[in-house]
C-alpha atoms as a PDB file:
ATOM      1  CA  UNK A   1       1.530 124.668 147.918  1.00  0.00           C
ATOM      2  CA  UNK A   2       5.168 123.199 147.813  1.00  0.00           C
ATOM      3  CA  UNK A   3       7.105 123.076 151.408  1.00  0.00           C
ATOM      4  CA  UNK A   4       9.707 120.368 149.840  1.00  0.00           C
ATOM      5  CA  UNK A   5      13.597 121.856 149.482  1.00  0.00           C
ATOM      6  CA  UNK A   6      14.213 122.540 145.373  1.00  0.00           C
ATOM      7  CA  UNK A   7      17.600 120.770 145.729  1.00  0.00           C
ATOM      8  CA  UNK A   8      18.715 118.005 144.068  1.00  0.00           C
ATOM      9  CA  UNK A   9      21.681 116.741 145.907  1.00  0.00           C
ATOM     10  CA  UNK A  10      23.795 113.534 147.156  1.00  0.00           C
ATOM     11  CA  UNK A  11      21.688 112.686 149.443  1.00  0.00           C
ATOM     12  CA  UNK A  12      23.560 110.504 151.639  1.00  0.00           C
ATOM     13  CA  UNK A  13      25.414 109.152 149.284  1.00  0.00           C
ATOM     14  CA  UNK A  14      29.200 110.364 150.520  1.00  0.00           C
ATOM     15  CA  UNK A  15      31.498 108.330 148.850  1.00  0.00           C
ATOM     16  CA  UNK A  16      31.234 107.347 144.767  1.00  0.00           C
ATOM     17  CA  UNK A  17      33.568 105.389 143.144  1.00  0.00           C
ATOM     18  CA  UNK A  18      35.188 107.348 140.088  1.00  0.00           C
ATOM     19  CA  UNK A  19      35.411 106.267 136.606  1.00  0.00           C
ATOM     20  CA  UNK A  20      38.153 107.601 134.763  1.00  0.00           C
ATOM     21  CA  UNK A  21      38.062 105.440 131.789  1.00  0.00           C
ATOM     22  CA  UNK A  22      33.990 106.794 131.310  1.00  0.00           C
ATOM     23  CA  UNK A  23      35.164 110.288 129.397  1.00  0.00           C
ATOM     24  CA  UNK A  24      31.749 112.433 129.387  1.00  0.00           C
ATOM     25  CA  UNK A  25      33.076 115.380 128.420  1.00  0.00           C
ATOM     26  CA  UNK A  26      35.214 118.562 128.721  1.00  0.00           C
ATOM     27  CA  UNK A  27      34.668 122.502 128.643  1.00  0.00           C
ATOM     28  CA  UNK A  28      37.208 125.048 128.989  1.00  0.00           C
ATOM     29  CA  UNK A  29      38.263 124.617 132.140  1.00  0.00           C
ATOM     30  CA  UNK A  30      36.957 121.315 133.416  1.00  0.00           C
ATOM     31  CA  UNK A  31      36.627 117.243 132.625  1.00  0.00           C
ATOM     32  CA  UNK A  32      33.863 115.052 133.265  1.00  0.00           C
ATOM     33  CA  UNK A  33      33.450 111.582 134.276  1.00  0.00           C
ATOM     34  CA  UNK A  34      31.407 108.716 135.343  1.00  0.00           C
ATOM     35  CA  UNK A  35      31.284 107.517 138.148  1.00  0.00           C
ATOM     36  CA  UNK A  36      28.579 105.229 141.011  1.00  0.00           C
ATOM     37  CA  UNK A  37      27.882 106.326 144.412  1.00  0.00           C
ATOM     38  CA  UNK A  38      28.507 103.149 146.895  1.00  0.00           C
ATOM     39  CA  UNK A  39      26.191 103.785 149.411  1.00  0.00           C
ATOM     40  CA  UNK A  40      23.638 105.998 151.036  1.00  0.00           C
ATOM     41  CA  UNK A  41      20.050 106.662 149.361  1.00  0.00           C
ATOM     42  CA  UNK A  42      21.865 106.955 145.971  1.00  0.00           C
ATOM     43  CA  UNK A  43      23.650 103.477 146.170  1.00  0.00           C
ATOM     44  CA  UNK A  44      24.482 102.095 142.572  1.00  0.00           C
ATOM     45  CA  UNK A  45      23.514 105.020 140.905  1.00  0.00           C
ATOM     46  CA  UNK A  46      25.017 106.689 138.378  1.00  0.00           C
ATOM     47  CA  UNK A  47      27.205 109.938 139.222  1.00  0.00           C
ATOM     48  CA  UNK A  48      28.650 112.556 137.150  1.00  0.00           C
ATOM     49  CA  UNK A  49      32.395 113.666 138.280  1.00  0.00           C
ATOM     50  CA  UNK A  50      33.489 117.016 137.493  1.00  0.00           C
ATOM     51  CA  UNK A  51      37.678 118.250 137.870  1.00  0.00           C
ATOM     52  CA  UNK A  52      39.106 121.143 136.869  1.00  0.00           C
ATOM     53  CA  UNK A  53      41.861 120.657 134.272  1.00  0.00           C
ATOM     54  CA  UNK A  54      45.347 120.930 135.511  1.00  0.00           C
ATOM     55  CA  UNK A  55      46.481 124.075 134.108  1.00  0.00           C
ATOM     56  CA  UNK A  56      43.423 125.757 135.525  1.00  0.00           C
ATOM     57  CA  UNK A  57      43.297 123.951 139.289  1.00  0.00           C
ATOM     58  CA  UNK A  58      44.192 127.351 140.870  1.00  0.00           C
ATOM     59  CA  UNK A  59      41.006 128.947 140.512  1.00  0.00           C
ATOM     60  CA  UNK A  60      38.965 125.982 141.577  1.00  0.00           C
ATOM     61  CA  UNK A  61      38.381 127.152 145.052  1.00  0.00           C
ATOM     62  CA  UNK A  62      37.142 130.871 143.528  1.00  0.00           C
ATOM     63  CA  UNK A  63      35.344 128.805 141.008  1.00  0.00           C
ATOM     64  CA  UNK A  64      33.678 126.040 143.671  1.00  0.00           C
ATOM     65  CA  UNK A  65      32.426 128.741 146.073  1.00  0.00           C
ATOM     66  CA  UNK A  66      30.523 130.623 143.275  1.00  0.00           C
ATOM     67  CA  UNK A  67      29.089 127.885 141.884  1.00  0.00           C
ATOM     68  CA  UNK A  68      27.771 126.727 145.325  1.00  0.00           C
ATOM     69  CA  UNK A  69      26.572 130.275 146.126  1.00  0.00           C
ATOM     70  CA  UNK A  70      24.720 130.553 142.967  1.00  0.00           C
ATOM     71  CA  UNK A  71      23.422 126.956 143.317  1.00  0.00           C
ATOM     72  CA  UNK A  72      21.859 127.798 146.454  1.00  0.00           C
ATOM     73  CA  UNK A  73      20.367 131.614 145.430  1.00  0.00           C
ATOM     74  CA  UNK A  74      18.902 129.612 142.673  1.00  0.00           C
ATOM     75  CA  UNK A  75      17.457 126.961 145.305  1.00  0.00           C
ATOM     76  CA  UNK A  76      15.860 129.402 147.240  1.00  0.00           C
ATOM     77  CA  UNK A  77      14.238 131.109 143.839  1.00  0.00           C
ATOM     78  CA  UNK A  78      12.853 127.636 142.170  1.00  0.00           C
ATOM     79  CA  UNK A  79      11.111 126.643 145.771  1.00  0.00           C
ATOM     80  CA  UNK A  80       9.324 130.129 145.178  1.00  0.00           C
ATOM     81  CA  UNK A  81       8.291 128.917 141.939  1.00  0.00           C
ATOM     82  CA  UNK A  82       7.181 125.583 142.568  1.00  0.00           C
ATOM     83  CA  UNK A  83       4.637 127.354 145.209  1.00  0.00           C
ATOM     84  CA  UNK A  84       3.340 128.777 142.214  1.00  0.00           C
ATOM     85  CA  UNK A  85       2.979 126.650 139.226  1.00  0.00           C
ATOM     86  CA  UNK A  86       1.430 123.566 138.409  1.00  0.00           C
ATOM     87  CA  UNK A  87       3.143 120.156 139.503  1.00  0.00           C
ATOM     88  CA  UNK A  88       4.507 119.161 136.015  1.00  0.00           C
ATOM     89  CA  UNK A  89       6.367 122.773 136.311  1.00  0.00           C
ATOM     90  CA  UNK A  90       8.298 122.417 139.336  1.00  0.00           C
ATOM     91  CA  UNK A  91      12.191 122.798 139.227  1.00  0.00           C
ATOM     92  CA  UNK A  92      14.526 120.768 141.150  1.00  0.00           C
ATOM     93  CA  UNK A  93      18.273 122.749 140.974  1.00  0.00           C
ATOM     94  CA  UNK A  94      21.435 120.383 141.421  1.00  0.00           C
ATOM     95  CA  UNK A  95      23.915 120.867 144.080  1.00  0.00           C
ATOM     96  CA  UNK A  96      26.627 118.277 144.645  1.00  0.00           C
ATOM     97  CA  UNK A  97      29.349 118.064 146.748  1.00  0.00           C
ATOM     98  CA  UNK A  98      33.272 118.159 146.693  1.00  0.00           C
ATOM     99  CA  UNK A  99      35.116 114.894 146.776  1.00  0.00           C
ATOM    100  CA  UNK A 100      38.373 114.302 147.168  1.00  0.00           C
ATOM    101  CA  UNK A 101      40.228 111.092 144.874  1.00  0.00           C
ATOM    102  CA  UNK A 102      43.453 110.912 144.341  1.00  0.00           C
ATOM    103  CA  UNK A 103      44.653 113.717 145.860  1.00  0.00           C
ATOM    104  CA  UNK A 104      42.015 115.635 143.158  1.00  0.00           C
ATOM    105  CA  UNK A 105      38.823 117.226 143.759  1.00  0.00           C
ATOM    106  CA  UNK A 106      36.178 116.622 142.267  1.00  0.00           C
ATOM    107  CA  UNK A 107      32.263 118.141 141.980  1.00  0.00           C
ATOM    108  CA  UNK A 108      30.422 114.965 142.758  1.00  0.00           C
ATOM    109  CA  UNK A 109      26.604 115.055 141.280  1.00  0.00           C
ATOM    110  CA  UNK A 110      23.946 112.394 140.075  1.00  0.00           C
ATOM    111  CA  UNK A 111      23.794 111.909 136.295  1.00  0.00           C
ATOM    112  CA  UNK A 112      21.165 113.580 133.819  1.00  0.00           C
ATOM    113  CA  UNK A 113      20.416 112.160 131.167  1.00  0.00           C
ATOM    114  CA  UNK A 114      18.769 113.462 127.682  1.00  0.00           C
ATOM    115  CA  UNK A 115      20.642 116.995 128.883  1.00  0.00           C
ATOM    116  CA  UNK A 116      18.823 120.061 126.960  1.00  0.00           C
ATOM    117  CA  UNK A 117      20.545 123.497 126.943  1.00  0.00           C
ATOM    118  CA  UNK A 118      17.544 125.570 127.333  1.00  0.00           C
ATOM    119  CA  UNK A 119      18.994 129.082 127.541  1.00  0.00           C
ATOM    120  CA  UNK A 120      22.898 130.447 128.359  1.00  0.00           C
ATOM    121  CA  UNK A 121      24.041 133.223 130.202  1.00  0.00           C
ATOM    122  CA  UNK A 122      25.264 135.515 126.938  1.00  0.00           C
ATOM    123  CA  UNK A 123      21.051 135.953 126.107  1.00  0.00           C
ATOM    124  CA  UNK A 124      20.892 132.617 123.556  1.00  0.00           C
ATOM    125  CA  UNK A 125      17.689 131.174 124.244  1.00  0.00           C
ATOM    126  CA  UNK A 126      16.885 127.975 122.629  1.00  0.00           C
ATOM    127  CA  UNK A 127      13.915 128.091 119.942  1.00  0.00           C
ATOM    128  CA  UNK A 128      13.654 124.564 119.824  1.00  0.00           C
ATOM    129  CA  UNK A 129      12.471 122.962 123.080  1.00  0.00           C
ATOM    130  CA  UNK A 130       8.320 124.264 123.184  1.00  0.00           C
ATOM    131  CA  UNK A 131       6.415 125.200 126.445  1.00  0.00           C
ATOM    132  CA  UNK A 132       9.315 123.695 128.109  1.00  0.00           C
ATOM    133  CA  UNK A 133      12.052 126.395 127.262  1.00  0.00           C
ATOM    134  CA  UNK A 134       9.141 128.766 127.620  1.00  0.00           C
ATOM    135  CA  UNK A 135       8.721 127.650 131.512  1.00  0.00           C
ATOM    136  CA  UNK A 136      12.456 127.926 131.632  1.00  0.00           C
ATOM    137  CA  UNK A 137      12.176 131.537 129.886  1.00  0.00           C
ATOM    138  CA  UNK A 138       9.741 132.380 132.548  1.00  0.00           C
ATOM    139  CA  UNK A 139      11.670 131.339 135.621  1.00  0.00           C
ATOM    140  CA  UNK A 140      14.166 133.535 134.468  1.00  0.00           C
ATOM    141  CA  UNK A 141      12.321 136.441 134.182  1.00  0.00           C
ATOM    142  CA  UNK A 142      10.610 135.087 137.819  1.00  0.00           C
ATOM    143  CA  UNK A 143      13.498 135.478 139.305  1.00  0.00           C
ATOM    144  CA  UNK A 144      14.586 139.117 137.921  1.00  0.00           C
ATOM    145  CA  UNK A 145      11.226 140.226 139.251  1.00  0.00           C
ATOM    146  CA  UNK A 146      11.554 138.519 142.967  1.00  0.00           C
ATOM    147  CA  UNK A 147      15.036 139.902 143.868  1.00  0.00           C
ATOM    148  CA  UNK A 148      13.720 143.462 142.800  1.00  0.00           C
ATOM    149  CA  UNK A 149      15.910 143.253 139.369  1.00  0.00           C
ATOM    150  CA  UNK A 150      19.112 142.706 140.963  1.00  0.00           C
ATOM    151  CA  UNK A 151      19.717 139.335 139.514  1.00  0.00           C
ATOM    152  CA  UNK A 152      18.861 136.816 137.209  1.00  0.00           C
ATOM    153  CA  UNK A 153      19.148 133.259 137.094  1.00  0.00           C
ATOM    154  CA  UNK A 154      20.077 131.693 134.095  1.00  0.00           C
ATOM    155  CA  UNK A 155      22.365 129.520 132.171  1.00  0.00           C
ATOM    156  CA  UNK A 156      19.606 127.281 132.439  1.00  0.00           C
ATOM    157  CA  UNK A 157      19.746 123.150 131.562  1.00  0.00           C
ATOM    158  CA  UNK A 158      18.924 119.675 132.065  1.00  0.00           C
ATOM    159  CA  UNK A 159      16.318 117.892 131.583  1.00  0.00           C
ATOM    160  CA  UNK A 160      12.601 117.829 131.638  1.00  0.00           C
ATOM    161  CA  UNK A 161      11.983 114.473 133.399  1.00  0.00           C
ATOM    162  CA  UNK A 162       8.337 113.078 132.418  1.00  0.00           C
ATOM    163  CA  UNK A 163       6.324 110.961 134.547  1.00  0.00           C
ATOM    164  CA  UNK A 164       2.945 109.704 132.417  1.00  0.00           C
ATOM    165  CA  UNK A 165       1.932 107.574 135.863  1.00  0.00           C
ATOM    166  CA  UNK A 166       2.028 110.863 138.386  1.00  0.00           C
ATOM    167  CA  UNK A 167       1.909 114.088 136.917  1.00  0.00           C
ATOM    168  CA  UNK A 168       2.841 115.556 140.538  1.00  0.00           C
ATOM    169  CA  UNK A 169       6.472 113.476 139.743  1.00  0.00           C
ATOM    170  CA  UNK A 170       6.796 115.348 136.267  1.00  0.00           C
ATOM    171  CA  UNK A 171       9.749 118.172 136.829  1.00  0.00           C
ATOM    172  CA  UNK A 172      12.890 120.100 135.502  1.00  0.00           C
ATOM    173  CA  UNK A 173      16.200 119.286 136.807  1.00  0.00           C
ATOM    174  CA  UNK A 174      18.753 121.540 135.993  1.00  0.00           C
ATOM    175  CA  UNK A 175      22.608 121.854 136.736  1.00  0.00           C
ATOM    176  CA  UNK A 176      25.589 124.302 136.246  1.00  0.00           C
ATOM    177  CA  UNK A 177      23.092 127.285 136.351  1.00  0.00           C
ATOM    178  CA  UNK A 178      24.788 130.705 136.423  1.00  0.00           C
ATOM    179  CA  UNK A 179      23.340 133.739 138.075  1.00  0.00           C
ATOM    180  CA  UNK A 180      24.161 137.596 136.809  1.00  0.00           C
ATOM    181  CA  UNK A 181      23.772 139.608 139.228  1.00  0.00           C
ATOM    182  CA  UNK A 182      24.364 143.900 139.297  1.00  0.00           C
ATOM    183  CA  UNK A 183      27.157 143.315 141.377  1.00  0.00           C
ATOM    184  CA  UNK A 184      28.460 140.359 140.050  1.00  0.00           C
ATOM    185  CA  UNK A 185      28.765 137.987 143.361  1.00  0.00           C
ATOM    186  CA  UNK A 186      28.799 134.976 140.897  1.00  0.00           C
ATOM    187  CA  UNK A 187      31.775 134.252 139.964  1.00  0.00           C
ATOM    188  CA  UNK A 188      33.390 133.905 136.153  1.00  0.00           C
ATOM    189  CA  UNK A 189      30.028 133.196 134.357  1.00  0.00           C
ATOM    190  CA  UNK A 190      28.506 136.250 136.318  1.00  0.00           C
ATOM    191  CA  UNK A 191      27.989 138.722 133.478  1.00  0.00           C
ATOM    192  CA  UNK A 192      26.542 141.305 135.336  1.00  0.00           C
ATOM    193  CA  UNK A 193      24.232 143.997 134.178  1.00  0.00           C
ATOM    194  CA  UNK A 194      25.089 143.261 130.400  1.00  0.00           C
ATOM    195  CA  UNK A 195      24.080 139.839 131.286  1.00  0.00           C
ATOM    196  CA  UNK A 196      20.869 140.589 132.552  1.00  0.00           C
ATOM    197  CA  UNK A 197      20.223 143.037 129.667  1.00  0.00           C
ATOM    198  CA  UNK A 198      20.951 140.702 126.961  1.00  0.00           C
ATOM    199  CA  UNK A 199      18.207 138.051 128.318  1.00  0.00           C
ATOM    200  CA  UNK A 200      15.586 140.858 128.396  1.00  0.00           C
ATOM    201  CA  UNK A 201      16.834 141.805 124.830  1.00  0.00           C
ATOM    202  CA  UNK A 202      15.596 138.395 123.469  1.00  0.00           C
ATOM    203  CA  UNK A 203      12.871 137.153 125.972  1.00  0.00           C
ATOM    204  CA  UNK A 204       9.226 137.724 125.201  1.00  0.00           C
ATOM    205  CA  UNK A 205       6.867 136.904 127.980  1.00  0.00           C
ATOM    206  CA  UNK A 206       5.073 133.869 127.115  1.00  0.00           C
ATOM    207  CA  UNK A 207       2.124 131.692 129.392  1.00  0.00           C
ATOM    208  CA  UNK A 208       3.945 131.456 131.810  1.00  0.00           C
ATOM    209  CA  UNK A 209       5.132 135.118 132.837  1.00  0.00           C
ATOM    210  CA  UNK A 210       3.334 137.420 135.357  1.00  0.00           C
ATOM    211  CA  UNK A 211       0.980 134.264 136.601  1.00  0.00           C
ATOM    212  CA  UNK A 212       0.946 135.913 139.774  1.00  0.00           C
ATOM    213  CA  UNK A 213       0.591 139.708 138.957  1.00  0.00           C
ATOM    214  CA  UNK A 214       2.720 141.814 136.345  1.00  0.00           C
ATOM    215  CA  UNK A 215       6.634 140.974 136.574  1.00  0.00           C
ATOM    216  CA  UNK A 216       8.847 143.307 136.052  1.00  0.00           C
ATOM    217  CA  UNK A 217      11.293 143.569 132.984  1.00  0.00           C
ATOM    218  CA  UNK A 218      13.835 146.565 132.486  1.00  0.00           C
ATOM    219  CA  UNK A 219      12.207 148.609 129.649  1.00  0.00           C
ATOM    220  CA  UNK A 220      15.158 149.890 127.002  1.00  0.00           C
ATOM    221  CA  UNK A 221      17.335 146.272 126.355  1.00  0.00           C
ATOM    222  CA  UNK A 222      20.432 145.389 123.840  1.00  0.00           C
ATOM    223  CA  UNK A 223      22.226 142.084 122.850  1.00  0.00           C
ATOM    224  CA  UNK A 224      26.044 143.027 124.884  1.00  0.00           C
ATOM    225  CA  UNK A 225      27.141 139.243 123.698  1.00  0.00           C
ATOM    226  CA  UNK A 226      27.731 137.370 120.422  1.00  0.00           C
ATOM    227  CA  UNK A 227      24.923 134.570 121.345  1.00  0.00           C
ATOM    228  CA  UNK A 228      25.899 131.217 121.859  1.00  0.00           C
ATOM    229  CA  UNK A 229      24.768 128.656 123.633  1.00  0.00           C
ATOM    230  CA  UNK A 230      28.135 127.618 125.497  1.00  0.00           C
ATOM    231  CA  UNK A 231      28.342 129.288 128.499  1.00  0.00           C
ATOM    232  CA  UNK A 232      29.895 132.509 128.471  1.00  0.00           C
ATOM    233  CA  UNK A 233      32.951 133.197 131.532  1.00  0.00           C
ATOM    234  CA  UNK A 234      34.905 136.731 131.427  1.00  0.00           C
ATOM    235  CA  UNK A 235      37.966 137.592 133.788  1.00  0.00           C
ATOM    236  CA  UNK A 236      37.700 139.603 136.558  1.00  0.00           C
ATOM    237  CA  UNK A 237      40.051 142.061 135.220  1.00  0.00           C
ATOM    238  CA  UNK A 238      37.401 142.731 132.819  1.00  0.00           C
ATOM    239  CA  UNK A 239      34.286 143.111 135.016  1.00  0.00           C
ATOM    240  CA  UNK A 240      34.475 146.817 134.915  1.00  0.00           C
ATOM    241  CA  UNK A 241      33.291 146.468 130.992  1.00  0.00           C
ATOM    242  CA  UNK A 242      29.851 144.553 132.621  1.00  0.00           C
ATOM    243  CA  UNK A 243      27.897 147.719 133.646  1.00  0.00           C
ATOM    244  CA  UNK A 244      25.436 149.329 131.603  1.00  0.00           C
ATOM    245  CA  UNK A 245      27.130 152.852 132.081  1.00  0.00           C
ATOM    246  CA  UNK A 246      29.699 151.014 130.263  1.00  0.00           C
ATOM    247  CA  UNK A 247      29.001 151.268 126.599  1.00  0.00           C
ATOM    248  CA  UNK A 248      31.568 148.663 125.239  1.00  0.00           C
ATOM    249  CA  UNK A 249      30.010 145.604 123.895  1.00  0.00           C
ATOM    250  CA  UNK A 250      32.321 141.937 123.083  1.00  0.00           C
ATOM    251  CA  UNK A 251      32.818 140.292 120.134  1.00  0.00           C
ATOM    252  CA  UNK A 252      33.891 136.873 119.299  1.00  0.00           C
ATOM    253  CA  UNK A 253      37.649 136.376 120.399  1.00  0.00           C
ATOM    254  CA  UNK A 254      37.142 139.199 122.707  1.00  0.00           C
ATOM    255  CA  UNK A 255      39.994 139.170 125.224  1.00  0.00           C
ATOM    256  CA  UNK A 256      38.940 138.727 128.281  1.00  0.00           C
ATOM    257  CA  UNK A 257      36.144 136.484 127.403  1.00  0.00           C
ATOM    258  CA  UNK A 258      36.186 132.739 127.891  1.00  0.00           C
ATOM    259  CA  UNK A 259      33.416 130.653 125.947  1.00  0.00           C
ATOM    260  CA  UNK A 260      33.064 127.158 125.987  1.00  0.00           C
ATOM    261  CA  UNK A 261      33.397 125.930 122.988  1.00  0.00           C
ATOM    262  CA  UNK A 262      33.127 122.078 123.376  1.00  0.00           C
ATOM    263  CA  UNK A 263      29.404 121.124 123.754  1.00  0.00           C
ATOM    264  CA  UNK A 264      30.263 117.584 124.010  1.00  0.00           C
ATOM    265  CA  UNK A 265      29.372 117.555 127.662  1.00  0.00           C
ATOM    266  CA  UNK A 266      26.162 119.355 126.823  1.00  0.00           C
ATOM    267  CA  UNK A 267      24.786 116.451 125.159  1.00  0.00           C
ATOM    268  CA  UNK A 268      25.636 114.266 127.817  1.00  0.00           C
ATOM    269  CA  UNK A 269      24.689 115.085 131.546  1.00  0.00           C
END
């Protein structure tokens, strides 16, 4: 059994030294960066900084609590997991920390390389990436099951880091999950009970479901979303259209809807 934390943080690494002239990449609302930390356990490493664009810094306090909330729900479910499956399974969840530069703030977290996009938020699952987007699949539906079907973590990607000298240091570390939740507590990539629904409407339990006793699944699904695997972010004005007693479904272009449409910094951390 697993006792160690499922984070994968800073460490003590508080201060990194930003890059700007290392462009990683860019969604819709945010740039990315390279940077190094300069001290602490992480000292010389490589670092990934993360700023909202300017025409967009207004929401990044909305924006940086969510993410940190979901971060940690999704903590809390992957240590769960990693109680349960076998060593080369476990999950390690990112969580980095705000830093200031330049009068900007940045989200400050260590570099992944190799990244792999293993499922989104809209109910695109990747068919492409073998027992590991199945164990990703699974942890999904894992976590659907443990909070009683009120949420669902997803948005899921990284990498799978290999280890063929330990198999006990073989893992998944993932960053920028989302979480949908039936009362959306998630923030903009929170899609709610449509976004729950549209994951069930394309997963099929594989090896990895119900290792522990039957899991449950809601039982009458539907595809809400055009699929994509950019993440998916809808305005708050429209979160009334996210309940299932809703019956309106989106469409490309769709007005309140916000997809990322750059997957430049997909490939790249």
């Amino acid at each position: 059994m697993s006792s160690s934390s499922a984070a994968r943080t800073n460490l003590t690494s508080n201060r990194v030294q930003l890059h700007r002239d290392q462009y990683v990449g860019e969604g819709t609302f945010r740039m990315v960066y390279g940077g190094t930390y300069l001290c602490g356990n992480r000292n010389s490493q490589e670092a990934v900084c993360k700023c909202f664009k300017s025409q967009y810094a207004g929401m990044e306090s909305d924006f940086f609590g969510s993410d940190f909330d979901a971060a940690d729900k999704a903590i809390q479910y992957a240590e769960e997991w990693n109680d349960l499956c076998a060593n080369d399974e476990t999950i390690l969840i990112t969580r980095g920390d705000i830093h200031t530069i330049g009068g900007t703030r940045y989200l400050v977290e260590p570099l992944i390389r190799n990244f792999t996009k293993f499922t989104s938020n809209n109910g695109w699952i990747s068919d492409d990436e073998g027992w590991h987007g199945e164990a990703m699949e699974a942890f999904s539906h894992f976590t659907y099951h443990r909070s009683g079907g009120n949420l669902l973590v997803c948005d899921l990607q990284g990498r799978f880091r290999h280890n063929r000298f330990a198999n006990n240091k073989s893992r998944f570390e993932l960053t920028d999950i989302a979480i949908c939740s039936r009362r959306r507590s998630y923030g903009v990539t929170d899609l709610g009970e449509k976004g729950i629904d549209s994951f069930f409407s394309n997963h099929v339990c594989n090896q990895f479901c119900n290792i522990n006793g039957h899991w449950a699944r809601p039982k009458r699904t539907r595809q809400w979303f055009p699929k994509s695997s950019s993440t998916t972010m809808i305005r708050s004005s429209q979160a009334s259209l996210l309940a299932l007693t809703n019956r309106s479904t989106f469409q490309p272009g769709f007005g309140g809807i916000l997809e990322d449409e750059n997957s430049d910094d997909s490939d790249s951390y």
